[in-house]
Protein backbone atom coordinates (compact mmCIF):
# COMPACT_ATOMS: atom_id res chain seq x y z
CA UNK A 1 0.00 0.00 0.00
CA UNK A 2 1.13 3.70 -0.61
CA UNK A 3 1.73 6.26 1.91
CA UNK A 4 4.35 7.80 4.29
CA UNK A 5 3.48 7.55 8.00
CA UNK A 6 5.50 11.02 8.26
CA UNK A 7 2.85 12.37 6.65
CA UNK A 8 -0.47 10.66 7.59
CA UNK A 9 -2.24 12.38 9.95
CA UNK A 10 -5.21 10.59 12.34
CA UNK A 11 -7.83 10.65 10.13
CA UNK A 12 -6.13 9.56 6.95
CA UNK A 13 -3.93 6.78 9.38
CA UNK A 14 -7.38 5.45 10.21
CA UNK A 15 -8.87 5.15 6.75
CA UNK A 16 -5.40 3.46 5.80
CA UNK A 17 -6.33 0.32 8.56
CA UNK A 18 -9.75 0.75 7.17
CA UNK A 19 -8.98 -0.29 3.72
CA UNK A 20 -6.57 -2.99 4.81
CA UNK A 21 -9.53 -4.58 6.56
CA UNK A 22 -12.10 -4.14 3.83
CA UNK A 23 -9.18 -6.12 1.58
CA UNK A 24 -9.32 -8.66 3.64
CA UNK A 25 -13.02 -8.86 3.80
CA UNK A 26 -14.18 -7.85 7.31
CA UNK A 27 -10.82 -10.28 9.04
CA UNK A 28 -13.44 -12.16 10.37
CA UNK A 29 -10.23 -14.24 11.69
CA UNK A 30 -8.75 -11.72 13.75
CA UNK A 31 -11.87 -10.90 14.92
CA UNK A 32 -12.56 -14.33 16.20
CA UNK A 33 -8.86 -14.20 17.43
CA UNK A 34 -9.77 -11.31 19.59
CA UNK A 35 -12.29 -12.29 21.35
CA UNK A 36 -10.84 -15.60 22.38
CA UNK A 37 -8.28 -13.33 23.94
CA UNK A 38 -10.59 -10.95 25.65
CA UNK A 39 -12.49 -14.09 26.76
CA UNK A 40 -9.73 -14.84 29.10
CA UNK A 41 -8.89 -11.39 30.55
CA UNK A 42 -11.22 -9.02 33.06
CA UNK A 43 -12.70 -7.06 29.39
CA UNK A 44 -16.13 -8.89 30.03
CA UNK A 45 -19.78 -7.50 29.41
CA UNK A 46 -22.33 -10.13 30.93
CA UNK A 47 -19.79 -13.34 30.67
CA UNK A 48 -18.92 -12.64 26.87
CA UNK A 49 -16.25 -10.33 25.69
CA UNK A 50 -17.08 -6.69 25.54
CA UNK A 51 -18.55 -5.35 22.82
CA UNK A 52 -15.29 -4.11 21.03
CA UNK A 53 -14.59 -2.30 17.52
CA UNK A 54 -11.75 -3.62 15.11
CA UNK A 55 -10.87 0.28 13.65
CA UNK A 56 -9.03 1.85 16.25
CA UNK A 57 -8.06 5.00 16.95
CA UNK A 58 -4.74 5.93 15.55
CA UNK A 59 -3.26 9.39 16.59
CA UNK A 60 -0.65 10.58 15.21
CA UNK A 61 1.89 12.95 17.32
CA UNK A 62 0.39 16.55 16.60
CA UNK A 63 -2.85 15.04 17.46
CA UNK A 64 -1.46 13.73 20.94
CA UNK A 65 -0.60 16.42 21.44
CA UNK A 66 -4.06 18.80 21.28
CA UNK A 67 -5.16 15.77 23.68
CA UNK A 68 -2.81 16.26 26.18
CA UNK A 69 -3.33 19.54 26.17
CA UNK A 70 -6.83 19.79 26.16
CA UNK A 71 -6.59 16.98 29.40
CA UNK A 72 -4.38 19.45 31.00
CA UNK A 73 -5.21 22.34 30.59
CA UNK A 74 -9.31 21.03 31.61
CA UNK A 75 -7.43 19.75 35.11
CA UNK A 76 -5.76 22.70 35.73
CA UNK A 77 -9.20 24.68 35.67
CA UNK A 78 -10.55 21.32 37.86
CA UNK A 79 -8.25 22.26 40.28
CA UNK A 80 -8.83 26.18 40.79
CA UNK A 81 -12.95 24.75 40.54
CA UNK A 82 -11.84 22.11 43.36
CA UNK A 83 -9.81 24.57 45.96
CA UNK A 84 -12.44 27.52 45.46
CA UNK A 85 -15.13 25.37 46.49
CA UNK A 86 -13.15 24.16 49.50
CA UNK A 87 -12.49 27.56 50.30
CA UNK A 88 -15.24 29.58 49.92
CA UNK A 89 -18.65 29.03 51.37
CA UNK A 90 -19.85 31.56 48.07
CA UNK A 91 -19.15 28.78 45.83
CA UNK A 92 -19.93 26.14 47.74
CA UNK A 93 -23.63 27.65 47.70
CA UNK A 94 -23.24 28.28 43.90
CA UNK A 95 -23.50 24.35 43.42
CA UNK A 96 -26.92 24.06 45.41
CA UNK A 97 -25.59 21.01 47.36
CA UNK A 98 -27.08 19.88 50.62
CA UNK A 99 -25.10 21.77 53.25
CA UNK A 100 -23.66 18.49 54.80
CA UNK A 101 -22.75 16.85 51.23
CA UNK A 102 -21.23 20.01 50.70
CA UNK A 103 -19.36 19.91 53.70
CA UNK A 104 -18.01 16.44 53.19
CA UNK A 105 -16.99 17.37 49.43
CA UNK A 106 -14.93 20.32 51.01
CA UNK A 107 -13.18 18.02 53.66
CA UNK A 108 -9.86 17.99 53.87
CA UNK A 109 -7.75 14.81 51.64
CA UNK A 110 -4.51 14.90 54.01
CA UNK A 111 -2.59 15.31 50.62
CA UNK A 112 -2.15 18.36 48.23
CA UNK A 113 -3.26 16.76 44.97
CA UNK A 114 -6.98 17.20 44.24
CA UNK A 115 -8.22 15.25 41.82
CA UNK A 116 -5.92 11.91 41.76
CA UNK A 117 -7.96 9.83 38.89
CA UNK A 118 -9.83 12.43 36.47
CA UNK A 119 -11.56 11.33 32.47
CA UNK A 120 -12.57 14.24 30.80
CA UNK A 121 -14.73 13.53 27.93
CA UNK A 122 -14.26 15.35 24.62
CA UNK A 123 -16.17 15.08 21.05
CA UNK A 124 -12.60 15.38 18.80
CA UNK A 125 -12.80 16.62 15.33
CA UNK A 126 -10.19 14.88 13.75
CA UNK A 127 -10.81 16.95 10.42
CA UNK A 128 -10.58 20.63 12.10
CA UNK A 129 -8.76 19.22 15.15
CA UNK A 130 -11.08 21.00 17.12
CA UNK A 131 -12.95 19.54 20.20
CA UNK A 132 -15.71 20.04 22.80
CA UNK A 133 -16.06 18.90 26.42
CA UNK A 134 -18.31 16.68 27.20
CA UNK A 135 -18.10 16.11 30.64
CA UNK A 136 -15.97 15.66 33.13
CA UNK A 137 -15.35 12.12 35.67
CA UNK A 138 -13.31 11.62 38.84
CA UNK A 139 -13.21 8.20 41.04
CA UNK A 140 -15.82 6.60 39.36
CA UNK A 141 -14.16 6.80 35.93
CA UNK A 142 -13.86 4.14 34.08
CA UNK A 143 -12.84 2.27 30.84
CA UNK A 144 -8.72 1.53 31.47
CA UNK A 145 -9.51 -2.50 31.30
CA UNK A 146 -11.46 -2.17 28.60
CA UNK A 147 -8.88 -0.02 26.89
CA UNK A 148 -5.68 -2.05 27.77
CA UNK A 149 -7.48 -5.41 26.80
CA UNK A 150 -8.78 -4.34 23.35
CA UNK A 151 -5.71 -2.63 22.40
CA UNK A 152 -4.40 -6.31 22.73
CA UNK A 153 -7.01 -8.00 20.83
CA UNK A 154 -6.91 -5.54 18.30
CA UNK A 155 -3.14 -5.81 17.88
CA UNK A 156 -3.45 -9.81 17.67
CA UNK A 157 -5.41 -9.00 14.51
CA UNK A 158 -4.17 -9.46 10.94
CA UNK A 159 -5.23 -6.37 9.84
CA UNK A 160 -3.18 -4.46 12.37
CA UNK A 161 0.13 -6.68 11.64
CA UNK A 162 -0.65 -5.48 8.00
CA UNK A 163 -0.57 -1.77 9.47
CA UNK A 164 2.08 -2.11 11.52
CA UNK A 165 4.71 -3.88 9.18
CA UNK A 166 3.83 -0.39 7.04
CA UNK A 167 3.51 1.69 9.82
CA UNK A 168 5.67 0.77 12.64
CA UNK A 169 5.90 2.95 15.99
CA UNK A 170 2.46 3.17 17.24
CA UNK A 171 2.22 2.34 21.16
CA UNK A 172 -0.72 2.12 23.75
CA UNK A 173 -0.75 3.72 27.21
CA UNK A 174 -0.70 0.88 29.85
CA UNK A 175 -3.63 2.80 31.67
CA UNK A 176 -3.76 0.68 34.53
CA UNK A 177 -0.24 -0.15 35.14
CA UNK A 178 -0.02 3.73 35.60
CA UNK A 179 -2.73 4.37 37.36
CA UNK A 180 -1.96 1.90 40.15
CA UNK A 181 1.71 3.98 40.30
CA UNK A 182 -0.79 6.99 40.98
CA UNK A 183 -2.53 5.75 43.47
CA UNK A 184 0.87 4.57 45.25
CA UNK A 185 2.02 7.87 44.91
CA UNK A 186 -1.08 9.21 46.30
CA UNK A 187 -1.25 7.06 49.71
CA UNK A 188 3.11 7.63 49.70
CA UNK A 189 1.97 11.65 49.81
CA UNK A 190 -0.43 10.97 52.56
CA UNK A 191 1.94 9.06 54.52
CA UNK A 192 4.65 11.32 54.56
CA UNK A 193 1.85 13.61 56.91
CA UNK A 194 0.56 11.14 59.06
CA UNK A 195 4.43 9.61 60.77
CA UNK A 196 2.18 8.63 63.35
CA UNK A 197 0.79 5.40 61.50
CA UNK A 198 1.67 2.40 62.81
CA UNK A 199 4.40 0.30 61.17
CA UNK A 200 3.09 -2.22 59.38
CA UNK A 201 0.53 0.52 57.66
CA UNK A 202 3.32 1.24 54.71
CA UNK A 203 5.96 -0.85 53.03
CA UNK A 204 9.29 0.76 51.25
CA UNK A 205 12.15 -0.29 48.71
CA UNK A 206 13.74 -1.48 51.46
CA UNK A 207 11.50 -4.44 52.06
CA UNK A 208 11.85 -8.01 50.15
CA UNK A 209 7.88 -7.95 49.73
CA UNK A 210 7.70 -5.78 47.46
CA UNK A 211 7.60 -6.00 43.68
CA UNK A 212 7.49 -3.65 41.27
CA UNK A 213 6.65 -5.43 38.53
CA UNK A 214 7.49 -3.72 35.51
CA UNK A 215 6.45 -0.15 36.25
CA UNK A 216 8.85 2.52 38.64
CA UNK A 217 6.44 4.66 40.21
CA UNK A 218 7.72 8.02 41.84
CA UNK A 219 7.63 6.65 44.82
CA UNK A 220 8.40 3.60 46.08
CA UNK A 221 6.49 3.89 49.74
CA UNK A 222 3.73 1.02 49.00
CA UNK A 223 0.26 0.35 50.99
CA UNK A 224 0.49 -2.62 52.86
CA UNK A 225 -3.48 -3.24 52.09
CA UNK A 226 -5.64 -1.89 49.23
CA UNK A 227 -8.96 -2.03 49.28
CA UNK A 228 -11.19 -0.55 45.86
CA UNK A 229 -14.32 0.14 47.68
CA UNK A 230 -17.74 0.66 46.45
CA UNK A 231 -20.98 -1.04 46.40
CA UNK A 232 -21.28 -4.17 44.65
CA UNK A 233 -24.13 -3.35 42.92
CA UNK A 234 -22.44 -0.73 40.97
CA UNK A 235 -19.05 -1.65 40.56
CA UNK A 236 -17.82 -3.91 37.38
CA UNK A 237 -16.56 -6.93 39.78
CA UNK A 238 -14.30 -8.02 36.70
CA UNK A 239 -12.53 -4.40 36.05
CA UNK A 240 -12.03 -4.32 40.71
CA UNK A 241 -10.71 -7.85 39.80
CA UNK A 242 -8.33 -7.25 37.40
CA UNK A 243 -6.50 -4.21 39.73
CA UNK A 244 -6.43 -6.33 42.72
CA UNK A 245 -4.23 -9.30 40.69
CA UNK A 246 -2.47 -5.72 39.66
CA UNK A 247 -1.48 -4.65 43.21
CA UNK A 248 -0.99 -8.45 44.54
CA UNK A 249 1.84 -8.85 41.94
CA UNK A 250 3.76 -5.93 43.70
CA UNK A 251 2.88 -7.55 46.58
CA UNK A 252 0.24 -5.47 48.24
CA UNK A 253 -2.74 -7.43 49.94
CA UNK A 254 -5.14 -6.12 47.60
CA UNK A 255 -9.34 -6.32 47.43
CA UNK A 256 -12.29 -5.26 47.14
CA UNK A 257 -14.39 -4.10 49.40
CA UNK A 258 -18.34 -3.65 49.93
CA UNK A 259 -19.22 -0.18 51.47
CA UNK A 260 -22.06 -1.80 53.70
CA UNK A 261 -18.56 -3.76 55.08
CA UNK A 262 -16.74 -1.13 56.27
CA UNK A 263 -15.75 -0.59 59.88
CA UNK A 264 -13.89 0.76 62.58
CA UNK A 265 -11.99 -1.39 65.14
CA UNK A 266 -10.20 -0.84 67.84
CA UNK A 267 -7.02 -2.81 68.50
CA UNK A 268 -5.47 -3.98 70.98
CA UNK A 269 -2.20 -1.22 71.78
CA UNK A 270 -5.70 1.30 71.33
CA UNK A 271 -4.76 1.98 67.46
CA UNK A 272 -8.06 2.39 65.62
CA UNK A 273 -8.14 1.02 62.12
CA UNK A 274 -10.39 0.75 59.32
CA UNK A 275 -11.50 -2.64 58.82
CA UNK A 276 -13.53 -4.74 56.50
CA UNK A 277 -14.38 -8.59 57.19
CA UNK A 278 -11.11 -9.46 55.96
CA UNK A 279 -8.64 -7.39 57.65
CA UNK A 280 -7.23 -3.64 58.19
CA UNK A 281 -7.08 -1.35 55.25
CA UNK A 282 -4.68 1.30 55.27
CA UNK A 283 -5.42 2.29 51.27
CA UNK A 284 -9.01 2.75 49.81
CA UNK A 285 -9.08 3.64 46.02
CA UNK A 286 -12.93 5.31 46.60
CA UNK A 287 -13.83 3.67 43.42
CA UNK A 288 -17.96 4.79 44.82
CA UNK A 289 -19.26 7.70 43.24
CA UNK A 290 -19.56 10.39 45.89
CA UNK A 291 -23.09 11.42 44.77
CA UNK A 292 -24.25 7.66 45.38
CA UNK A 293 -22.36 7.20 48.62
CA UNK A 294 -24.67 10.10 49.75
CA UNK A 295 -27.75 8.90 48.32
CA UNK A 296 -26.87 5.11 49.90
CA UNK A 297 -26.39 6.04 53.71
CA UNK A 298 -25.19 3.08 55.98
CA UNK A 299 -22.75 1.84 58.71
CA UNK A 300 -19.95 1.62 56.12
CA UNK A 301 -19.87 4.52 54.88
CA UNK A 302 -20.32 6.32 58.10
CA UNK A 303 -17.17 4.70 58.81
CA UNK A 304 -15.56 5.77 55.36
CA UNK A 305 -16.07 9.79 56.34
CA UNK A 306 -14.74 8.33 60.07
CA UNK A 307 -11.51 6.97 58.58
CA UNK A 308 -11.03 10.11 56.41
CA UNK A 309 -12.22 12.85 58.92
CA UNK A 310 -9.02 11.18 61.79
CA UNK A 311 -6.50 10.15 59.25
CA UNK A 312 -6.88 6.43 59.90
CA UNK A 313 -6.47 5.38 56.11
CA UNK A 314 -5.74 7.44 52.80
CA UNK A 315 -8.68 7.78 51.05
CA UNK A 316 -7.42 8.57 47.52
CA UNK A 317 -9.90 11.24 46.41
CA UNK A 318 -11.20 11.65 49.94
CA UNK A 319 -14.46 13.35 48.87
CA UNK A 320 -13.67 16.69 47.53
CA UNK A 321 -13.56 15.43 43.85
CA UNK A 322 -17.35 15.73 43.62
CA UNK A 323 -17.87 19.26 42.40
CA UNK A 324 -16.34 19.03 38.88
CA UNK A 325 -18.12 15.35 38.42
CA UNK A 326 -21.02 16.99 38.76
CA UNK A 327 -22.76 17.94 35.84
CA UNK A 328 -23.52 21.71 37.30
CA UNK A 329 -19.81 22.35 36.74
CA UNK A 330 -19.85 23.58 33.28
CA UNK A 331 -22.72 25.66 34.52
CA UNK A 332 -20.29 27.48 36.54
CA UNK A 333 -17.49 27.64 34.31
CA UNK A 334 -19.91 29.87 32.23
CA UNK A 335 -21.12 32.14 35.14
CA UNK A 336 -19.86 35.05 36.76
CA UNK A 337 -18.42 33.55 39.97
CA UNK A 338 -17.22 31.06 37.90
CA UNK A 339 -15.12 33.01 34.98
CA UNK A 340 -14.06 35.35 38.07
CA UNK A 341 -11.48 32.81 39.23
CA UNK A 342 -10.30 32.00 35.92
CA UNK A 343 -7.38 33.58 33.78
CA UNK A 344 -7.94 35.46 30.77
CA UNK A 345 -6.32 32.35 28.70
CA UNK A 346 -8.67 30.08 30.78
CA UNK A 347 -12.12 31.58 30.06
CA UNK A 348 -11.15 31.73 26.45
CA UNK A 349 -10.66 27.72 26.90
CA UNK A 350 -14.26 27.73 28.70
CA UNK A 351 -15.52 29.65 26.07
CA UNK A 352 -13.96 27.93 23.11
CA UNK A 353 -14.43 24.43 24.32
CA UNK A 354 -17.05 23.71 27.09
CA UNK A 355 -20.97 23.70 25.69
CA UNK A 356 -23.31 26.52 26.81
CA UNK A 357 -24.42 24.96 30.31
CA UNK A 358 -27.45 26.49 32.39
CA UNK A 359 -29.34 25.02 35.48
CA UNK A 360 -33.03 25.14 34.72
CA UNK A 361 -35.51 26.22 37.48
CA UNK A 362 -39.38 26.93 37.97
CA UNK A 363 -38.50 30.64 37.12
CA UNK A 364 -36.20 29.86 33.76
CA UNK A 365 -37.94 30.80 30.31
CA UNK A 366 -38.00 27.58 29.06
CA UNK A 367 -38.87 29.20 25.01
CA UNK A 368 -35.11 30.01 25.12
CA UNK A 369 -34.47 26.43 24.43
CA UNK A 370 -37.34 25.60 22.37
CA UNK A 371 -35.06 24.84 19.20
CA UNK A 372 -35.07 20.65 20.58
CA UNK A 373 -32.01 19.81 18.06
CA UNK A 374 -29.53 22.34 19.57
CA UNK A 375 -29.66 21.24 23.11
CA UNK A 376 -29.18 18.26 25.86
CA UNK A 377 -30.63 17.89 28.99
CA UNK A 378 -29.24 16.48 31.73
CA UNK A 379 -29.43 16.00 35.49
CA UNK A 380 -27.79 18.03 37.58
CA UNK A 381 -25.85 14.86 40.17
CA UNK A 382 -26.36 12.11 37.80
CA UNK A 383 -23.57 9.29 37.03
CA UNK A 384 -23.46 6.91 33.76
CA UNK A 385 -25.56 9.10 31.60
CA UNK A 386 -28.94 8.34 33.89
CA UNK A 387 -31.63 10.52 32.69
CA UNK A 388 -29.93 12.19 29.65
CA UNK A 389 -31.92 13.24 27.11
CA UNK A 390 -30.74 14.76 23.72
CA UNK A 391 -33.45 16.92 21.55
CA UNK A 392 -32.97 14.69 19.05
CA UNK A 393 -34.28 11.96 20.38
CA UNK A 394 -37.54 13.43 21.22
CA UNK A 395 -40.27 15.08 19.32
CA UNK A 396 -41.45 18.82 19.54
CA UNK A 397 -44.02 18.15 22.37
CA UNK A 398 -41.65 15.56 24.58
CA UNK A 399 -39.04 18.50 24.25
CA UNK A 400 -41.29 20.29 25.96
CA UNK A 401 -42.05 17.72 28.73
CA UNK A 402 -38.25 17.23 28.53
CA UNK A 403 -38.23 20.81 29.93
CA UNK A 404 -40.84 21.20 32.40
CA UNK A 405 -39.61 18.51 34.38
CA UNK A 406 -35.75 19.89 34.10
CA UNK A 407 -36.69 22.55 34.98
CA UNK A 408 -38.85 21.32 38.60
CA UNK A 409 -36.05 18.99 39.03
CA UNK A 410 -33.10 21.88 38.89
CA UNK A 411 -31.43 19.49 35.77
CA UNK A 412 -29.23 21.33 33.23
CA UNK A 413 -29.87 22.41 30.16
CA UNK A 414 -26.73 22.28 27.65
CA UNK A 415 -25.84 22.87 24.33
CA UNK A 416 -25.32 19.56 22.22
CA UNK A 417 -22.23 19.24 20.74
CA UNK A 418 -22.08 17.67 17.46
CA UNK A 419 -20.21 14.23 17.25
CA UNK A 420 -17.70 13.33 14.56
CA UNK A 421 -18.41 10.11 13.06
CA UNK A 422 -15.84 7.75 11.25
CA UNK A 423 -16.16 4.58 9.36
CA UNK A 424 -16.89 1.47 12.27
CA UNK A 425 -16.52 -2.38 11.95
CA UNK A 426 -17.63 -4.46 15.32
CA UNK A 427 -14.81 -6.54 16.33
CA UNK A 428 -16.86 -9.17 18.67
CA UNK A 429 -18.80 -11.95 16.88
CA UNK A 430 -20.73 -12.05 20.05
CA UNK A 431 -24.52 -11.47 19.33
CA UNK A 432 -26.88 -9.88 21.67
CA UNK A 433 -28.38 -7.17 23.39
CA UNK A 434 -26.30 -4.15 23.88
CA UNK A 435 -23.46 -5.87 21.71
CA UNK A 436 -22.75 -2.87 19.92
CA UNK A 437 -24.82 -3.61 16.68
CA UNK A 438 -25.19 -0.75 14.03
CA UNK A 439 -28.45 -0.51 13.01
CA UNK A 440 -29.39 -2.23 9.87
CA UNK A 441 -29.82 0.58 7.55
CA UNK A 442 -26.28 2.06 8.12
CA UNK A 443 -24.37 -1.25 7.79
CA UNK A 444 -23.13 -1.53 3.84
CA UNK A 445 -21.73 -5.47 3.12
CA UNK A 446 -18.82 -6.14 4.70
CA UNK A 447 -20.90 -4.52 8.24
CA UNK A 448 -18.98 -0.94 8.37
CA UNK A 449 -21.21 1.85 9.64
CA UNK A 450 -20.76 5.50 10.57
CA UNK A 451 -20.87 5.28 13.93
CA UNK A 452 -20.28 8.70 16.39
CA UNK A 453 -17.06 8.80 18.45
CA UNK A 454 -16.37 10.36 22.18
CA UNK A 455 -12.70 10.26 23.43
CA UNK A 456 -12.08 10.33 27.08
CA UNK A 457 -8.73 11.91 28.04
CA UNK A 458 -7.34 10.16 31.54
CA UNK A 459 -5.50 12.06 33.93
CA UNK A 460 -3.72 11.00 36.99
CA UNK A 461 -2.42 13.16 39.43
CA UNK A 462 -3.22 16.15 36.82
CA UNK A 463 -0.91 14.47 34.44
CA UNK A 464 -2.14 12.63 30.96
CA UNK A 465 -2.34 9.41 30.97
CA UNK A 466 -4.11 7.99 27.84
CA UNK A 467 -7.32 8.00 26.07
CA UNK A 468 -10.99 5.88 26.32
CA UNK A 469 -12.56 5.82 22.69
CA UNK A 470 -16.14 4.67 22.44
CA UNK A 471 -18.50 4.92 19.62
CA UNK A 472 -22.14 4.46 19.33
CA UNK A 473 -24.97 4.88 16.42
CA UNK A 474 -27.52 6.86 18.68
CA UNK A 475 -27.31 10.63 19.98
CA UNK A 476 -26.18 9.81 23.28
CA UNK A 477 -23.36 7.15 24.23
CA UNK A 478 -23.62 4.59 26.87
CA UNK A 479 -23.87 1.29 27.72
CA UNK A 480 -27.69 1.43 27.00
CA UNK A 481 -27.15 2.20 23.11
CA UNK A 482 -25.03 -0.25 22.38
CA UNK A 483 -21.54 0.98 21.99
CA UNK A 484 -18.59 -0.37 21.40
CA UNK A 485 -15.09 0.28 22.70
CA UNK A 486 -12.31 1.47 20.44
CA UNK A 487 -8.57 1.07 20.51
CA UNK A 488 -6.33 3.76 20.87
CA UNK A 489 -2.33 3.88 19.43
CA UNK A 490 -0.07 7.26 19.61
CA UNK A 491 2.84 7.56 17.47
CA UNK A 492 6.05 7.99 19.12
């Protein structure tokens, strides 16, 4: 085939591995190759492998770039967002919280870095290499097994030894190899403030039990236990199960742990721990979603706030991560109080990149949003795309019911960002629902469809750290409309 990768760019990189697969006719044996593989790793949906794409994402370095950027620059506003709201009871009121989940979300983390695990979610236009936000995700974020595990499958694939014999030097991010570095560092930052822990709470280089594995975090003070807590009901068990073999290999007890479990215990020199059924924790990777440990009160989690409030385990994320998951922060990024703590450079970013946001209320004039295509509502604490509705979707008079009840529930109201579609081909030859199936009338022969893309850009520790690419065939992406989950290689 012709072309020099030197001067491909994404798009035209993609439609390259695109033709290689349509001359092969679909590779309906790598595709049966890959999800063998993903068969046997954590990447499962239901039992089966999940629903996965064989056309990746291939960005080229100018395009890694504008992502890293864009991550960056996003967490850097996060973090003014984060410390304002800590600091100021003015902006804490701004977010219409309950005064005592406001109060938890401003409590102190016993270490400096705000937001440890961040996704912000773009729509990329890899024509204009332009972009709009989304939204944004702390603990609860999601996607790095996925990622990692399909990147493998897709790689086992003829069609991508084809690309890469012709275009050698594309690499994936290990996203959870890294992350688990950033939560190390995380609890090693805690530790370093609270010398009086006991012992046995902490584990150096300078102890035999230790492994690295193949990463070399900052840091090399460990955890001694690791618990990813949340409730079972809402966590994937496979994606908790693949960190925990993670964190055992470097030779941290490692589990997870139901929030309904949690405890304090007092031992026996008068040390006070927090406990689950199996043992002491002196870690907790707060995998819950702050809005639902709120809305789920119990023992547990009364113990959770315990542990953080007296310093008796690191709780990476501690609570204050809430306000920019929340879907009222790009609400504020467009107000007053909001631009007022930005830079000039900064509100140009807000203005350039984030979607028109506004929280609806019984006094709004709804006709100011009456044009349904332009404009997505959603609510105002939700998690996982619950209750989002796009324009789109509706007709004229459900708009309009759309709005009412926005508008008694205090939901936002936000402008829709047009997604960029490219050329899709499942990967899984699993059938069934919510297997990422095109709908009929888009799929041409060989099953390629145009199917609508949204890249999520990790950050750990305020730092990029890869990208989540899933595509869908409706308005709105989720796990409800059937998407799939993409691949992603940077050049080098």
């Amino acid at each position: 085939m012709e072309g020099n990768v030197a001067t491909l760019k994404t798009r035209e990189l993609e439609d390259y591995f695109e033709r290689i697969v349509r001359t092969r006719e679909g590779d309906l044996p790598g595709r049966r190759k890959g999800d063998e593989y993903l068969s046997q790793t954590h990447a499962l949906y239901h039992g089966d492998p999940a629903p996965w794409a064989l056309t990746p994402k291939i960005f080229d370095k100018d395009m890694t770039a504008l992502l890293k950027e864009a991550a960056e620059r996003m967490y850097g506003i996060m973090d003014k967002v984060t410390r304002a709201f800590c600091s100021d009871a003015s902006v804490r009121a701004w977010f219409r919280m309950d005064p005592a989940f406001s109060d938890l979300c401003a409590m102190d983390a016993g270490y400096d870095c705000q937001i440890p695990l961040a996704r912000v979610d773009i729509f990329l236009d890899e024509d204009a290499g332009s972009y709009t936000f989304c939204e944004l995700n702390t603990d609860g974020s999601a996607g790095m097994v996925v990622t990692d595990a399909v990147c493998q499958a897709v790689r086992m694939t003829p069609s991508f030894e084809e690309f890469a014999s012709d275009h050698p030097g594309f690499r994936q991010y290990d996203l959870c190899g890294s992350w688990i570095d950033a939560l190390f560092e995380t609890f090693a930052e805690w530790e370093l403030a609270h010398p009086h822990r006991t012992e046995d709470s902490a584990r150096s280089d300078s102890g035999a039990c230790v492994d690295e594995g193949l990463y070399a975090p900052q840091s090399k003070i460990y955890p001694a236990s690791v618990a990813i807590v949340d409730y079972s009901e809402s966590i994937d068990l496979e994606d908790a199960a693949h960190f925990v073999d993670l964190m055992r290999q470097r030779g941290v007890v490692a589990r997870f742990a139901d929030v309904r479990d949690l405890r304090i215990v007092e031992e026996e020199g008068g040390a006070r721990r927090l406990c689950d059924a199996a043992g002491p924790i002196d870690c907790v990777w707060r995998r819950a979603v702050t809005g639902e440990l709120w809305d789920k009160p119990c023992d547990g989690r009364s113990a959770l706030i315990e542990a953080a409030q007296e310093g008796l385990a690191c709780i990476v994320g501690g609570f204050r991560t809430w306000p920019c998951a929340t879907k009222t922060v790009f609400a504020f990024l467009w107000s007053q109080a909001g631009q007022s703590l930005l830079s000039p450079e900064e509100q140009s970013f807000v203005r350039e990149h984030v979607p028109y946001t506004e929280i609806l209320d019984e006094s709004t004039q709804l006709s100011r949003f009456a044009e349904k295509d332009r404009w997505i509502v959603k609510p105002c604490g939700g998690y996982n795309a619950v209750g989002v509705v796009a324009g789109l979707d509706v007709t004229e008079r459900e708009w309009s019911q759309v709005l009412a009840r926005a508008a008694a529930a205090g939901a936002i109201v936000q402008e829709y960002a047009q997604q960029y579609q490219t050329p899709c081909l499942r990967g899984t030859l699993v059938d069934g629902p919510h297997r990422g199936e095109a709908p009929k009338g888009l799929v041409d022969d060989l099953g390629f469809a145009p199917a609508s893309n949204m890249e999520g850009l990790y950050l750990y520790r305020g730092r990029f750290a890869g990208v989540y690419t899933r595509v869908g065939f409706a308005n709105t992406i989720g796990e409800w409309t059937s998407r799939l989950n993409v691949a992603s290689f940077f050049e080098e």
